[in-house]
PDB file of N, CA and C in Angstrom:
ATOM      1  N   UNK A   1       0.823  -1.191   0.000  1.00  0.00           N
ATOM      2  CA  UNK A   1       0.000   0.000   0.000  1.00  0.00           C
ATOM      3  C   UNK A   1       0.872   1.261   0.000  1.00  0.00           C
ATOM      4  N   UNK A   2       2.257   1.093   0.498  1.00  0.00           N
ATOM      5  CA  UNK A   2       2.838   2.232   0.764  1.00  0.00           C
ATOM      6  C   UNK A   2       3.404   2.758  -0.694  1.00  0.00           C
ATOM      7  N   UNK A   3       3.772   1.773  -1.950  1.00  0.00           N
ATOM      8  CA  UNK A   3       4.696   1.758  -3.161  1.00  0.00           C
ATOM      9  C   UNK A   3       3.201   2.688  -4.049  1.00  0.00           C
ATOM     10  N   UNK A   4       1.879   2.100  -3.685  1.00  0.00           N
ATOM     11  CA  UNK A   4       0.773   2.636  -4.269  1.00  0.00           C
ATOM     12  C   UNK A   4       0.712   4.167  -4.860  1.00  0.00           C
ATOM     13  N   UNK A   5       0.636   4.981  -5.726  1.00  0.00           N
ATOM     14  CA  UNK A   5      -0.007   5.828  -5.917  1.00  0.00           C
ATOM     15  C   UNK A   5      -0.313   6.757  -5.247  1.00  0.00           C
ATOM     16  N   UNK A   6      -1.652   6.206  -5.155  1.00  0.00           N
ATOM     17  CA  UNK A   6      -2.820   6.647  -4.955  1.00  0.00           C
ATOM     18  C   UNK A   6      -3.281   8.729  -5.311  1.00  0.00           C
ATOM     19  N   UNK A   7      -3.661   8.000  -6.970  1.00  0.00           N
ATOM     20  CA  UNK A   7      -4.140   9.462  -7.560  1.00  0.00           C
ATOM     21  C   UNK A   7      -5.501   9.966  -6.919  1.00  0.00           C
ATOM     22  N   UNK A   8      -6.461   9.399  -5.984  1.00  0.00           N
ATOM     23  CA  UNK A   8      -7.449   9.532  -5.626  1.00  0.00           C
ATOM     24  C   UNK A   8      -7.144  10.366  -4.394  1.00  0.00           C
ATOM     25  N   UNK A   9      -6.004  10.392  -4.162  1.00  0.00           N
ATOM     26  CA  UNK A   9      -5.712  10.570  -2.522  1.00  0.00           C
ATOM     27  C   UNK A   9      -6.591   9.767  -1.401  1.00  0.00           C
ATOM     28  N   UNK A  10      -6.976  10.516  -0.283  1.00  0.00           N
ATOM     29  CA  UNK A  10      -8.051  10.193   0.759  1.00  0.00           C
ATOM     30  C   UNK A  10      -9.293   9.376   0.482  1.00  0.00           C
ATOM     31  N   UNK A  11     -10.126   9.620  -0.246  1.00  0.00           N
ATOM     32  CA  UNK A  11     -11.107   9.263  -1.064  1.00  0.00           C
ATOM     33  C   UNK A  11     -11.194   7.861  -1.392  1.00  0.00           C
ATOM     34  N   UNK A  12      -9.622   7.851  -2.074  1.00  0.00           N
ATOM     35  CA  UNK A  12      -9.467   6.297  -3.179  1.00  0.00           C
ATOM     36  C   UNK A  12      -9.111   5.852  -1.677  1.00  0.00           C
ATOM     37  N   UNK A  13      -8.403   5.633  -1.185  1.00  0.00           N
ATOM     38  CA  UNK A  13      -8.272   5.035   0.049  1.00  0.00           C
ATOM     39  C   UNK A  13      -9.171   4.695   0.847  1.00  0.00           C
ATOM     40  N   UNK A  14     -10.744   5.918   1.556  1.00  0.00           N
ATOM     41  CA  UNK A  14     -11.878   5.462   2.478  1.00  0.00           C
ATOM     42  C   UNK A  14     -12.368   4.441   1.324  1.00  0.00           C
ATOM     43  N   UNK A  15     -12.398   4.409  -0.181  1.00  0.00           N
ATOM     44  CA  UNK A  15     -13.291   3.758  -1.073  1.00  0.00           C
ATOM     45  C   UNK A  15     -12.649   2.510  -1.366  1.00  0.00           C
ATOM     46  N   UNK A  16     -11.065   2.200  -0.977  1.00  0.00           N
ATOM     47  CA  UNK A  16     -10.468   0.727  -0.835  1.00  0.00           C
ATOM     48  C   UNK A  16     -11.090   0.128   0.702  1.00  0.00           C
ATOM     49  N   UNK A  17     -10.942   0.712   1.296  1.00  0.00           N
ATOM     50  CA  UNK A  17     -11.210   0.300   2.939  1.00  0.00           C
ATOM     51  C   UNK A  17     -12.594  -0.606   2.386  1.00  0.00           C
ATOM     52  N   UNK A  18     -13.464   0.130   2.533  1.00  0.00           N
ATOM     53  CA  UNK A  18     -14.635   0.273   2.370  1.00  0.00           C
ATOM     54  C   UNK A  18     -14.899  -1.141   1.458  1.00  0.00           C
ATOM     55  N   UNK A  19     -14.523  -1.363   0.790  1.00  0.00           N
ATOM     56  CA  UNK A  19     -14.721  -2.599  -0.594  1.00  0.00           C
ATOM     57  C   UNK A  19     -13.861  -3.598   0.412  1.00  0.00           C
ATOM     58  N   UNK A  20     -13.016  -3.467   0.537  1.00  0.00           N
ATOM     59  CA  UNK A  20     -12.204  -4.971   0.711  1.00  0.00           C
ATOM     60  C   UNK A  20     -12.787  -5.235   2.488  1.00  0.00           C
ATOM     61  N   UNK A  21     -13.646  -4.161   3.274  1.00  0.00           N
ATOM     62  CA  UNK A  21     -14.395  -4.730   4.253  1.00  0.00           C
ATOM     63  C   UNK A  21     -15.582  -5.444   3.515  1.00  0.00           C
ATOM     64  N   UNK A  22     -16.202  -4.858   2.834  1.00  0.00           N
ATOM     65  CA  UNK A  22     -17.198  -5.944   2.238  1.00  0.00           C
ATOM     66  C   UNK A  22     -17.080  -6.745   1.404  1.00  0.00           C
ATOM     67  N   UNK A  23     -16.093  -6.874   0.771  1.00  0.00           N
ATOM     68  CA  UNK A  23     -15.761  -7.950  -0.116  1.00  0.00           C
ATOM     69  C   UNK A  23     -14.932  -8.899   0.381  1.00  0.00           C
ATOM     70  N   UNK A  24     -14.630  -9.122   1.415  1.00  0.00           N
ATOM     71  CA  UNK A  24     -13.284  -9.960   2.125  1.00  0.00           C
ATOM     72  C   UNK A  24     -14.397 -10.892   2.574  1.00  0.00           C
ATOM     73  N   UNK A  25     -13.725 -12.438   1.873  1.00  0.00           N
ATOM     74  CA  UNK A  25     -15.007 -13.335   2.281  1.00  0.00           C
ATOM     75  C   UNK A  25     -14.738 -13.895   3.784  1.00  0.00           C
ATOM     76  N   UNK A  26     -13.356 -13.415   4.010  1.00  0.00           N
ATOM     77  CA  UNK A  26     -13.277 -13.960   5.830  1.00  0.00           C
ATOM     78  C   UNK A  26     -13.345 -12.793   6.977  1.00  0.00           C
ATOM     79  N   UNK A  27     -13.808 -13.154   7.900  1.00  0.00           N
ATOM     80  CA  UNK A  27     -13.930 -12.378   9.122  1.00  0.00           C
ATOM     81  C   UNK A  27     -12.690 -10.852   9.018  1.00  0.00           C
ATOM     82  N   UNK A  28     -11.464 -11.864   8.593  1.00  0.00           N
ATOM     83  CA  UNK A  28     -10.541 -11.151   8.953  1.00  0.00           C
ATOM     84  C   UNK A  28      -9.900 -10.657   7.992  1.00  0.00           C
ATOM     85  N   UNK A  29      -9.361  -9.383   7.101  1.00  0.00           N
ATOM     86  CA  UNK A  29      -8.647  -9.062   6.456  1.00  0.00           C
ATOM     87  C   UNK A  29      -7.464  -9.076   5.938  1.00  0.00           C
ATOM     88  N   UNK A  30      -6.817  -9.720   5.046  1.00  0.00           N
ATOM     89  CA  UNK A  30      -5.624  -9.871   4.578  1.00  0.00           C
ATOM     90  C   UNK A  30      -4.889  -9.021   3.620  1.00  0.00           C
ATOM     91  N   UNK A  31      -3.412  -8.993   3.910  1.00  0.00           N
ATOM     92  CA  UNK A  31      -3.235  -8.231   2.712  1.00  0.00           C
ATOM     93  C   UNK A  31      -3.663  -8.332   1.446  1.00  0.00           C
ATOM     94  N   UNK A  32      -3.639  -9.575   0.863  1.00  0.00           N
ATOM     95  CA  UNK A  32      -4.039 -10.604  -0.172  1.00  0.00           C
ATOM     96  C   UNK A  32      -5.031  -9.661  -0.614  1.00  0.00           C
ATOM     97  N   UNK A  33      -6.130  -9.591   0.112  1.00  0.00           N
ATOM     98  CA  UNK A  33      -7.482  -8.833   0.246  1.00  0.00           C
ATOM     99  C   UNK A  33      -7.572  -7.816  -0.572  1.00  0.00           C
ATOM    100  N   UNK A  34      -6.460  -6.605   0.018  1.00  0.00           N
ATOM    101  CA  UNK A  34      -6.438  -5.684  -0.056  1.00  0.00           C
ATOM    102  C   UNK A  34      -5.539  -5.461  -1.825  1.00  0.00           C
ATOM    103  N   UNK A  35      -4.517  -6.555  -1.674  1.00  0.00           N
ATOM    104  CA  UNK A  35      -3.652  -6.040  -3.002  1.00  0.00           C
ATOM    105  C   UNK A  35      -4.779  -6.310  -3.757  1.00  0.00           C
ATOM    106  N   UNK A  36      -5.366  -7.432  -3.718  1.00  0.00           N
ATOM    107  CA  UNK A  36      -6.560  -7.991  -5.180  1.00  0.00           C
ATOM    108  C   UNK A  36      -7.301  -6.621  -5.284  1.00  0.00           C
ATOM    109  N   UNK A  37      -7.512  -5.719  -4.296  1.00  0.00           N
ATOM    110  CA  UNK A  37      -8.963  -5.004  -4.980  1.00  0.00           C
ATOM    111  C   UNK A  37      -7.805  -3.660  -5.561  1.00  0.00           C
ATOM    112  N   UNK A  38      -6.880  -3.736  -4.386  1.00  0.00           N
ATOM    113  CA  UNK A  38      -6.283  -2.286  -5.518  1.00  0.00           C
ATOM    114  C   UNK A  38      -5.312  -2.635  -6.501  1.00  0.00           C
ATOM    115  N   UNK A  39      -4.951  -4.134  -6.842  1.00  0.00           N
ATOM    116  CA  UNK A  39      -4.144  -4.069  -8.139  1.00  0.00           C
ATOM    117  C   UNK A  39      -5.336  -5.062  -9.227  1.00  0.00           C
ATOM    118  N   UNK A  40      -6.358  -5.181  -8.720  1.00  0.00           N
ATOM    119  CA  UNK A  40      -7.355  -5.767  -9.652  1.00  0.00           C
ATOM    120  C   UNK A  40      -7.211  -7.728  -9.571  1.00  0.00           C
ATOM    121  N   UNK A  41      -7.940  -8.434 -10.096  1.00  0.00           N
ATOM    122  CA  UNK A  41      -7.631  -9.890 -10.164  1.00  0.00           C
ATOM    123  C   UNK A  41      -6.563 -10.265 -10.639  1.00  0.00           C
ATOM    124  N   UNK A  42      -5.501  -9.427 -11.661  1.00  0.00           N
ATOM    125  CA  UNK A  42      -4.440  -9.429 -12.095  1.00  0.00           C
ATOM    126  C   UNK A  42      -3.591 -10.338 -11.247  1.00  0.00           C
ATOM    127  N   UNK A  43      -3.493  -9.845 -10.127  1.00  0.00           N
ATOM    128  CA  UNK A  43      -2.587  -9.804  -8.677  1.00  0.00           C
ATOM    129  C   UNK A  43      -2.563 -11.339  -8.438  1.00  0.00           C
ATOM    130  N   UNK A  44      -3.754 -11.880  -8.790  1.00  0.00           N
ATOM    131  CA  UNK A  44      -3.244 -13.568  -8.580  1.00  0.00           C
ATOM    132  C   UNK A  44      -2.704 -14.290  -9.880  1.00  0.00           C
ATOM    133  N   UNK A  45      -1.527 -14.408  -9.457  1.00  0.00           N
ATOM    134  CA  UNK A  45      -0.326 -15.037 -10.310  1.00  0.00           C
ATOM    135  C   UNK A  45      -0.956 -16.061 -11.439  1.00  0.00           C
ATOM    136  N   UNK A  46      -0.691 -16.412 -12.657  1.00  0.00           N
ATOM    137  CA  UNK A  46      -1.191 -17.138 -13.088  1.00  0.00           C
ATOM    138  C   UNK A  46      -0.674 -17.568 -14.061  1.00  0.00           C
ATOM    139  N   UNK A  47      -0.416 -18.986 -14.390  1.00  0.00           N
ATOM    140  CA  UNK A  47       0.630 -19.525 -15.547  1.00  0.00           C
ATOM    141  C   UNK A  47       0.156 -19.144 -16.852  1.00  0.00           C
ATOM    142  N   UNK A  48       1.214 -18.486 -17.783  1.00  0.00           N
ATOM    143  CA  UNK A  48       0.830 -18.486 -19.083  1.00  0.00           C
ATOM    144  C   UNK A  48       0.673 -19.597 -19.858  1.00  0.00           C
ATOM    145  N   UNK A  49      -0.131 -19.498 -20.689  1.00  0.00           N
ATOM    146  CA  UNK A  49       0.260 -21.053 -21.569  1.00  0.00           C
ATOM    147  C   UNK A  49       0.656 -20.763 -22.855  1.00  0.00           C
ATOM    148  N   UNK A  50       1.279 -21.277 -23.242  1.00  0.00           N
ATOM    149  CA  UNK A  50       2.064 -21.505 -24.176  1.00  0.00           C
ATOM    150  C   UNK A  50       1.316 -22.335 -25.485  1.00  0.00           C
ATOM    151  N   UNK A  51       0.845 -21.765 -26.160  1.00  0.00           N
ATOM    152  CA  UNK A  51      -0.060 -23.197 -27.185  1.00  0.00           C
ATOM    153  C   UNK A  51       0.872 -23.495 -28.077  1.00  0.00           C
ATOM    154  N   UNK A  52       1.798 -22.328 -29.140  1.00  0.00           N
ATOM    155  CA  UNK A  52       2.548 -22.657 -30.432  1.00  0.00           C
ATOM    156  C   UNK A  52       3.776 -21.221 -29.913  1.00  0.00           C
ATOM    157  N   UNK A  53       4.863 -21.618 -30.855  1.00  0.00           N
ATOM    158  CA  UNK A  53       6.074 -21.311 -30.684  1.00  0.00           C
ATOM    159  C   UNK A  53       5.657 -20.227 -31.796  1.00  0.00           C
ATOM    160  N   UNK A  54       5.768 -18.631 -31.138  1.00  0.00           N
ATOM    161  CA  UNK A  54       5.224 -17.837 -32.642  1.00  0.00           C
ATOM    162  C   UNK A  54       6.233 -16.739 -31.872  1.00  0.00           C
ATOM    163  N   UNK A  55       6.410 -15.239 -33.139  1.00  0.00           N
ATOM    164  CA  UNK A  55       7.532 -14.445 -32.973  1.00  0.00           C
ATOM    165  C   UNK A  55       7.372 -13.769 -31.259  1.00  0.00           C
ATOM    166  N   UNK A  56       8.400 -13.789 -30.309  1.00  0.00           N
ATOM    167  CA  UNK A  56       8.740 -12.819 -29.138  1.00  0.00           C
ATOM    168  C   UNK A  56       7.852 -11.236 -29.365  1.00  0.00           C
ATOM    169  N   UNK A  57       8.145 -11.193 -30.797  1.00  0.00           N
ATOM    170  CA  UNK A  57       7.409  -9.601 -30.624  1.00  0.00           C
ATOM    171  C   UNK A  57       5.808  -9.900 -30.786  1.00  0.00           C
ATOM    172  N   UNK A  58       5.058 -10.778 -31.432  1.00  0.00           N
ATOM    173  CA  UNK A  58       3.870 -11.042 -31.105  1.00  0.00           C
ATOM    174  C   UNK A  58       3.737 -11.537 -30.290  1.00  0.00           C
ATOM    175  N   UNK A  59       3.955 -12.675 -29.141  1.00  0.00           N
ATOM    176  CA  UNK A  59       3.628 -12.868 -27.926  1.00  0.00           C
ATOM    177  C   UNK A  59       3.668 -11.802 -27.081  1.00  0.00           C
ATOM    178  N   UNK A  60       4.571 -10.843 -27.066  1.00  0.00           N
ATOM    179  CA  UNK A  60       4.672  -9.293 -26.106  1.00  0.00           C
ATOM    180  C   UNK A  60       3.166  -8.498 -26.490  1.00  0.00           C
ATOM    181  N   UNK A  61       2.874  -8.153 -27.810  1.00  0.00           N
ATOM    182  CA  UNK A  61       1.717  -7.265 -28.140  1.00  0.00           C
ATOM    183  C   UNK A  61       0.315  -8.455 -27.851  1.00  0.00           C
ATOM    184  N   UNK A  62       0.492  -9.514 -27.800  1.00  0.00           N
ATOM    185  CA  UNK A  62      -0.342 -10.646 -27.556  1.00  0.00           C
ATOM    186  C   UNK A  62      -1.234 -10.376 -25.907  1.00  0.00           C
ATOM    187  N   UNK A  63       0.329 -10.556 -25.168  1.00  0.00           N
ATOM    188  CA  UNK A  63       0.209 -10.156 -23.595  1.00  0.00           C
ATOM    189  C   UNK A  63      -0.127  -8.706 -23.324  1.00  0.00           C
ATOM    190  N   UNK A  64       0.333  -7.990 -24.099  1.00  0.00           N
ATOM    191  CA  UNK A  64      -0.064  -6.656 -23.803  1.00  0.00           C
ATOM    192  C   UNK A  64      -1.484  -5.953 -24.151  1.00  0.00           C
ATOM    193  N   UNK A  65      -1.840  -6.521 -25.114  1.00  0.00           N
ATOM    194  CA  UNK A  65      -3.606  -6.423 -25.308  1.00  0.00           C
ATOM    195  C   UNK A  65      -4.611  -6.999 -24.194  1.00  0.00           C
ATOM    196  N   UNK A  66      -3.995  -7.989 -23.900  1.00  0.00           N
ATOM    197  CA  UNK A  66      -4.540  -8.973 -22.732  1.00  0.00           C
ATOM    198  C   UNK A  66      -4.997  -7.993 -21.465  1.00  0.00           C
ATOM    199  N   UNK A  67      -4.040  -7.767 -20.897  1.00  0.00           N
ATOM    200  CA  UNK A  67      -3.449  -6.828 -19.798  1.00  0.00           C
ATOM    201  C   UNK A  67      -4.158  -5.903 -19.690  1.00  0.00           C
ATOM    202  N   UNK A  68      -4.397  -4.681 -21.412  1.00  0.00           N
ATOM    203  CA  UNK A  68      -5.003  -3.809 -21.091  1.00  0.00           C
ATOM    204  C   UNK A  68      -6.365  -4.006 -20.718  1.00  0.00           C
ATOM    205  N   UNK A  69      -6.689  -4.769 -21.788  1.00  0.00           N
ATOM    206  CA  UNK A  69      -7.887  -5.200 -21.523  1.00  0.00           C
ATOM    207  C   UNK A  69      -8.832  -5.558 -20.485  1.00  0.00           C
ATOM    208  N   UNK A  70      -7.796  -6.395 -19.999  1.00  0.00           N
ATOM    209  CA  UNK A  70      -8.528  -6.971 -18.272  1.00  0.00           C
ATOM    210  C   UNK A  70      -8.018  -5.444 -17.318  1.00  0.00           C
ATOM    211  N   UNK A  71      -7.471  -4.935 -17.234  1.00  0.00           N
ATOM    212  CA  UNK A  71      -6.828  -3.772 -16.303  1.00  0.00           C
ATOM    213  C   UNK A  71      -8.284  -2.673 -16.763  1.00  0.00           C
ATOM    214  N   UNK A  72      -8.770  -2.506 -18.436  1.00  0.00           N
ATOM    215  CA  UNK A  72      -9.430  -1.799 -18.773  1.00  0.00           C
ATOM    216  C   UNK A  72     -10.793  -1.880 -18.348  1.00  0.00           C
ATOM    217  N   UNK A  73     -11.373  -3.261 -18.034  1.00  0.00           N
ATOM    218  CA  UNK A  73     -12.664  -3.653 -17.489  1.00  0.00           C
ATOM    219  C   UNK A  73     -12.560  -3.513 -16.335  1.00  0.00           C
ATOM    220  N   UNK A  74     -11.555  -3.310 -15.387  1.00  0.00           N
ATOM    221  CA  UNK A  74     -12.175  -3.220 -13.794  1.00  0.00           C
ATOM    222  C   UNK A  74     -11.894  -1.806 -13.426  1.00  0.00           C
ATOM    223  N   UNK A  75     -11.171  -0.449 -14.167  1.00  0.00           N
ATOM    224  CA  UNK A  75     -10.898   0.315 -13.886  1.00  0.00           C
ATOM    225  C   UNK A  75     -11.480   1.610 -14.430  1.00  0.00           C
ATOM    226  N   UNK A  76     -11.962   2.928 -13.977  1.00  0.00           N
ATOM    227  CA  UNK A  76     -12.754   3.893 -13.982  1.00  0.00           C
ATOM    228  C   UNK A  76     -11.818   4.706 -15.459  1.00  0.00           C
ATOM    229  N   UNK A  77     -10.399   4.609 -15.232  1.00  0.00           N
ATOM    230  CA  UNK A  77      -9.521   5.753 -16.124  1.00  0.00           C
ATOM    231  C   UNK A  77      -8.274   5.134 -16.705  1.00  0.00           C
ATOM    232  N   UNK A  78      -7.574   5.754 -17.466  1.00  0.00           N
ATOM    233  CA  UNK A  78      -6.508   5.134 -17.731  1.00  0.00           C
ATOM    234  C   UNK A  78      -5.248   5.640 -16.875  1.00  0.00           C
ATOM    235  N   UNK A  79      -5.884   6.323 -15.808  1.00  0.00           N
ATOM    236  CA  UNK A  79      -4.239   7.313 -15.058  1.00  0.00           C
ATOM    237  C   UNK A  79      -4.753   5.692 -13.645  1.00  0.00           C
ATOM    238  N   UNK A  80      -5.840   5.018 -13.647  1.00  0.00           N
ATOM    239  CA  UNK A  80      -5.775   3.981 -12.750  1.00  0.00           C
ATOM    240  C   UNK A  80      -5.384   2.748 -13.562  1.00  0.00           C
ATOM    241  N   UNK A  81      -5.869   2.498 -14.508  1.00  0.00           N
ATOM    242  CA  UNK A  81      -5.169   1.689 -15.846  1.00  0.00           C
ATOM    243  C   UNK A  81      -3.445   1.314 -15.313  1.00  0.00           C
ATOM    244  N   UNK A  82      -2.919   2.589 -15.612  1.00  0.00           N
ATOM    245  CA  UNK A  82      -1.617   3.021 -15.353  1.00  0.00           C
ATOM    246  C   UNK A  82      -0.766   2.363 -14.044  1.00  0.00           C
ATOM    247  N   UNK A  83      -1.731   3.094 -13.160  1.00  0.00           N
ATOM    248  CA  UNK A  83      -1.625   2.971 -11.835  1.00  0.00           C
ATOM    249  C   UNK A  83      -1.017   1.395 -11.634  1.00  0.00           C
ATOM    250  N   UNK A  84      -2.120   0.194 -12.225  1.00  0.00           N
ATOM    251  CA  UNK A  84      -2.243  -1.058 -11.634  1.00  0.00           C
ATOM    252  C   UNK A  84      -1.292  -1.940 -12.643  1.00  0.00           C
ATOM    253  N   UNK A  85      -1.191  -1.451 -13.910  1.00  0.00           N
ATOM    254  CA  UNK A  85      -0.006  -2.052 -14.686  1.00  0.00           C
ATOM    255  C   UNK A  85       1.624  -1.208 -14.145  1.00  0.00           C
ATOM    256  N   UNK A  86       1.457  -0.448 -13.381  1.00  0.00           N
ATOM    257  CA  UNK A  86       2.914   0.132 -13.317  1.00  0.00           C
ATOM    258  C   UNK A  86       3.681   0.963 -14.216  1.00  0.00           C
ATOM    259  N   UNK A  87       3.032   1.858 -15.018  1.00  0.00           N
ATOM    260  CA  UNK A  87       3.164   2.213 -16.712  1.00  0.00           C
ATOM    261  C   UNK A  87       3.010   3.760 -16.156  1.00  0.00           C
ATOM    262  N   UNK A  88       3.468   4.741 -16.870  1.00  0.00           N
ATOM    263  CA  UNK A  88       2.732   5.755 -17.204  1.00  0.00           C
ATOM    264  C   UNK A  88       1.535   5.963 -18.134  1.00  0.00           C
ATOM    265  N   UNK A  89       0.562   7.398 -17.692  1.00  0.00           N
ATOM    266  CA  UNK A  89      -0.732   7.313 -17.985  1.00  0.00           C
ATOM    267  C   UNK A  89      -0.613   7.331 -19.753  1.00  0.00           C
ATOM    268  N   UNK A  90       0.748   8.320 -20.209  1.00  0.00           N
ATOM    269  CA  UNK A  90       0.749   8.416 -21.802  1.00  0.00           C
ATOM    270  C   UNK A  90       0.976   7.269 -22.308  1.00  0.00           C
ATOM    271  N   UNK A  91       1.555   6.375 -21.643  1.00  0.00           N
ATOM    272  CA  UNK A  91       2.211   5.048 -21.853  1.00  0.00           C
ATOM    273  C   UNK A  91       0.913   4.218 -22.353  1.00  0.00           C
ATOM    274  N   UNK A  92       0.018   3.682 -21.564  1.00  0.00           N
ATOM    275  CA  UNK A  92      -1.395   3.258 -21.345  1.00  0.00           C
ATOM    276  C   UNK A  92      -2.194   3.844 -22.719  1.00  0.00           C
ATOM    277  N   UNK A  93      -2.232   4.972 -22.688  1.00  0.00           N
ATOM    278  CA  UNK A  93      -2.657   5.762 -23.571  1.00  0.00           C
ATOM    279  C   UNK A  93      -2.315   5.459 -25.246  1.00  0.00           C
ATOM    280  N   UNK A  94      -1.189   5.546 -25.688  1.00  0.00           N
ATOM    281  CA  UNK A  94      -0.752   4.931 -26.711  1.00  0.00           C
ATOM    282  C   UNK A  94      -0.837   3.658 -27.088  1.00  0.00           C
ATOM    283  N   UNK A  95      -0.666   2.747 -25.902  1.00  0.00           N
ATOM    284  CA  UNK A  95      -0.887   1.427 -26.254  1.00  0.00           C
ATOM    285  C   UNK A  95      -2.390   1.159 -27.099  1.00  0.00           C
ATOM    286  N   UNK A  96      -3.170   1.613 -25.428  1.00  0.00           N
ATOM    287  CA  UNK A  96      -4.610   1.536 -26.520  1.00  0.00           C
ATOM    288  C   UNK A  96      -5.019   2.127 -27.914  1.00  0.00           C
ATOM    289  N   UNK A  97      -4.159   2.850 -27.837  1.00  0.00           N
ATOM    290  CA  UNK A  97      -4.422   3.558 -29.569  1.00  0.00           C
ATOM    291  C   UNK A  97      -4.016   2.532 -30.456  1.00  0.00           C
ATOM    292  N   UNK A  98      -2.792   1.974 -30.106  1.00  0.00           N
ATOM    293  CA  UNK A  98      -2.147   1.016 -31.024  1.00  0.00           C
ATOM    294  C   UNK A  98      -2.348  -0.051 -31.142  1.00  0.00           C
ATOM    295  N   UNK A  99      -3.315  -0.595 -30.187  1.00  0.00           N
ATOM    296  CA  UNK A  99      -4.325  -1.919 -30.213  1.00  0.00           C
ATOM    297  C   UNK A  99      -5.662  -1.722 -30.740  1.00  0.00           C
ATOM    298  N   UNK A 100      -5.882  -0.268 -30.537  1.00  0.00           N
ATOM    299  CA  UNK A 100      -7.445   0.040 -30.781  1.00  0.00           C
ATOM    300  C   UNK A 100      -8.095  -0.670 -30.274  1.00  0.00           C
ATOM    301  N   UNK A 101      -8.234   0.003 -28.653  1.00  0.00           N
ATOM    302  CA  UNK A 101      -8.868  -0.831 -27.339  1.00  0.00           C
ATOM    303  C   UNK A 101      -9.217   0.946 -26.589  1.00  0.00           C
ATOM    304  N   UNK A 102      -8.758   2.275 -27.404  1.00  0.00           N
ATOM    305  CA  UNK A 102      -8.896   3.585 -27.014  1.00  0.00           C
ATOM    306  C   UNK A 102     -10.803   3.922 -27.226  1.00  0.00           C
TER     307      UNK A 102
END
């Protein structure tokens, strides 16, 4: 929480509290909890698969459409987009242009 952002300031913070008390399916709160709602479902690790051996630079724009995409459905903006991929907001910004996902 401390490496976080947080472009919302105060706000984005009472409005994390707030979610991961009601969304935390156990009594008790975990960090776990807390990274899932502010870095999105992303946050749980998950093996890539591999189907066919195709060019490094299409598997990168492959993964990177992916990414925005899922980062793009749970998030309000692209400066939080940003935020949860670790990117700058122009960064984010271009990509989607260049996927045409803008």
């Amino acid at each position: 929480m401390k490496s976080y952002g947080w472009p919302g300031n105060i706000r984005e913070l009472e409005n994390l509290v707030e979610r991961v008390v009601i969304m935390s399916p156990e009594d008790v709160v975990t960090a776990e909890d807390v990274a899932e709602l502010l870095l999105g479902a992303e946050f749980k690790s998950q093996p890539v698969v591999v189907g066919q051996v195709i060019p490094m630079r299409d598997a990168v724009e492959l993964l990177e459409r992916e990414l925005l995409t899922k980062a793009l459905a749970s998030r309000r903006s692209t400066r939080e987009v940003a935020a949860a991929l670790g990117l700058n907001q122009s960064t984010v910004v271009r990509k989607l242009r260049r996927y045409g996902l803008a």
